[in-house]
C-alpha atoms as a PDB file:
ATOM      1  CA  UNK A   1     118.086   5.278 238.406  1.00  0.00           C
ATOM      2  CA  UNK A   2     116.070   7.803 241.010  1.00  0.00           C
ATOM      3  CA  UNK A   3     119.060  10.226 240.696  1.00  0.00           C
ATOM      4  CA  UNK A   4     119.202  10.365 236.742  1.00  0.00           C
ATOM      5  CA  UNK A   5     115.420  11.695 237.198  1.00  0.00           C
ATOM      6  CA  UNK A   6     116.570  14.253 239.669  1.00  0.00           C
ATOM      7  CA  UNK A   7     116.137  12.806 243.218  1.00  0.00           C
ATOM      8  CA  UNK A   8     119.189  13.347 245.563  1.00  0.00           C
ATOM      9  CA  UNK A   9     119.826  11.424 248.832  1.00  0.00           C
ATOM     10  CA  UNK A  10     119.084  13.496 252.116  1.00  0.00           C
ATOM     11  CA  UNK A  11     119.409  11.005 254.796  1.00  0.00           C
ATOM     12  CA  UNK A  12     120.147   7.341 255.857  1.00  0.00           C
ATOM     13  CA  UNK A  13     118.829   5.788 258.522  1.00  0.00           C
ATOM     14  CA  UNK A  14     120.079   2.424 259.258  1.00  0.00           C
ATOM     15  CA  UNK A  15     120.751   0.105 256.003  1.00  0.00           C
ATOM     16  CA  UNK A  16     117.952   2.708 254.122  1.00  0.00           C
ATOM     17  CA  UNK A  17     118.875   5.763 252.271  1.00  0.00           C
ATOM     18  CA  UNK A  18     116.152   8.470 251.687  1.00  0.00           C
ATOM     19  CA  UNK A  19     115.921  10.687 248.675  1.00  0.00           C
ATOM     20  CA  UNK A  20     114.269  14.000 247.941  1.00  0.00           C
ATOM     21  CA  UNK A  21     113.315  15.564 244.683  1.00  0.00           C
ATOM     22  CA  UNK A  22     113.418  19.646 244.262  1.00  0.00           C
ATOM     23  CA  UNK A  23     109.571  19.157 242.988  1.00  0.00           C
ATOM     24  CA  UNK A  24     108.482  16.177 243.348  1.00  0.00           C
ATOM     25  CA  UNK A  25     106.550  16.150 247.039  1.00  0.00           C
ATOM     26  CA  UNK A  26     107.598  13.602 249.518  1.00  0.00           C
ATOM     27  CA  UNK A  27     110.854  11.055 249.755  1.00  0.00           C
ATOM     28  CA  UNK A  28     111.795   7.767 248.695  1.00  0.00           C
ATOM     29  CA  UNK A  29     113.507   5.184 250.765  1.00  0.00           C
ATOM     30  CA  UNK A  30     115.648   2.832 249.391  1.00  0.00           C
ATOM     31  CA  UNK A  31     117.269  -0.221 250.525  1.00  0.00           C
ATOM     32  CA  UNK A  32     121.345   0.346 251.478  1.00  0.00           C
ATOM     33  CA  UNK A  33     122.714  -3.051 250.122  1.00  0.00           C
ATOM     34  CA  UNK A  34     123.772  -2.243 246.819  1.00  0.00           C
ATOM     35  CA  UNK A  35     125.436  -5.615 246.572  1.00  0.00           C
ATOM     36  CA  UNK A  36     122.396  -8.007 247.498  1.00  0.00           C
ATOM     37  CA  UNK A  37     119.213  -8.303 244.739  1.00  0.00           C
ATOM     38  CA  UNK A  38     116.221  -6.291 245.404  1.00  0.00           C
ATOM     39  CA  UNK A  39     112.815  -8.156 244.777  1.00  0.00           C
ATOM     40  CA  UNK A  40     111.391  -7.364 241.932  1.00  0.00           C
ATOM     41  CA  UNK A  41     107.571  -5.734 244.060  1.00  0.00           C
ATOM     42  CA  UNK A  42     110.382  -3.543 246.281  1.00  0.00           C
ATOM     43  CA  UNK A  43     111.729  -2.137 243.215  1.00  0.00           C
ATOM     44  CA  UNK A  44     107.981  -1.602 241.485  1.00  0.00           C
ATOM     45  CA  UNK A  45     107.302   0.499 244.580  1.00  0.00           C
ATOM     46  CA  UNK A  46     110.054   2.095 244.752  1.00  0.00           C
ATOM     47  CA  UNK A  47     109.696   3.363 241.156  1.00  0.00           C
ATOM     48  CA  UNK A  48     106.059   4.184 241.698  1.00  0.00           C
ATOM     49  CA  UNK A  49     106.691   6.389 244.866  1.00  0.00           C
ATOM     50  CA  UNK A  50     109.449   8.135 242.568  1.00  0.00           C
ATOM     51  CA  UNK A  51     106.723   8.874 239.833  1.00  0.00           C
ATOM     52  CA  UNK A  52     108.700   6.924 237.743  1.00  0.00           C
ATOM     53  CA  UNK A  53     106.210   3.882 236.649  1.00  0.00           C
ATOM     54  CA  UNK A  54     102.288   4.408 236.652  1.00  0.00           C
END
Protein backbone atom coordinates (compact mmCIF):
# COMPACT_ATOMS: atom_id res chain seq x y z
CA UNK A 1 0.00 0.00 0.00
CA UNK A 2 3.09 2.50 1.18
CA UNK A 3 4.84 1.62 -2.14
CA UNK A 4 1.81 2.43 -4.55
CA UNK A 5 2.14 6.08 -2.87
CA UNK A 6 5.80 6.14 -3.62
CA UNK A 7 7.71 4.89 -0.51
CA UNK A 8 10.52 2.31 -1.27
CA UNK A 9 12.15 0.00 1.34
CA UNK A 10 15.79 1.10 2.43
CA UNK A 11 16.57 -1.17 5.22
CA UNK A 12 15.48 -4.10 7.52
CA UNK A 13 16.44 -4.53 10.71
CA UNK A 14 15.37 -7.62 12.36
CA UNK A 15 11.60 -8.81 11.46
CA UNK A 16 11.00 -4.70 10.51
CA UNK A 17 11.46 -3.26 7.14
CA UNK A 18 11.98 0.57 6.82
CA UNK A 19 10.80 2.68 3.95
CA UNK A 20 11.76 6.06 2.57
CA UNK A 21 9.86 8.40 0.36
CA UNK A 22 11.88 10.78 -2.31
CA UNK A 23 9.79 13.79 -0.52
CA UNK A 24 8.15 12.84 2.06
CA UNK A 25 10.67 13.57 5.29
CA UNK A 26 11.40 10.74 7.58
CA UNK A 27 10.82 6.65 7.30
CA UNK A 28 8.30 4.22 8.06
CA UNK A 29 8.82 0.94 9.75
CA UNK A 30 6.84 -1.82 9.09
CA UNK A 31 6.33 -5.10 10.56
CA UNK A 32 8.26 -8.18 8.40
CA UNK A 33 5.53 -10.94 8.81
CA UNK A 34 3.58 -10.61 5.85
CA UNK A 35 1.81 -13.83 6.70
CA UNK A 36 0.55 -13.02 10.39
CA UNK A 37 -2.47 -10.10 10.85
CA UNK A 38 -1.41 -6.72 11.79
CA UNK A 39 -3.68 -5.00 14.50
CA UNK A 40 -5.79 -2.82 13.25
CA UNK A 41 -3.96 0.69 15.74
CA UNK A 42 -0.36 -0.72 14.09
CA UNK A 43 -1.72 -0.32 10.75
CA UNK A 44 -3.57 3.31 11.63
CA UNK A 45 -0.05 4.41 12.56
CA UNK A 46 1.57 3.13 10.13
CA UNK A 47 -0.64 4.91 7.56
CA UNK A 48 -0.50 8.13 9.50
CA UNK A 49 3.41 8.25 9.65
CA UNK A 50 3.15 7.57 5.73
CA UNK A 51 0.83 10.72 5.33
CA UNK A 52 -1.54 8.48 4.13
CA UNK A 53 -4.66 8.90 6.72
CA UNK A 54 -5.17 12.29 8.70
Amino acid sequence: MIEKDGWYWVRTRGSHHQYKHPTKPGLVTVLGNPGKEMALGTLNNILKQAGLKP
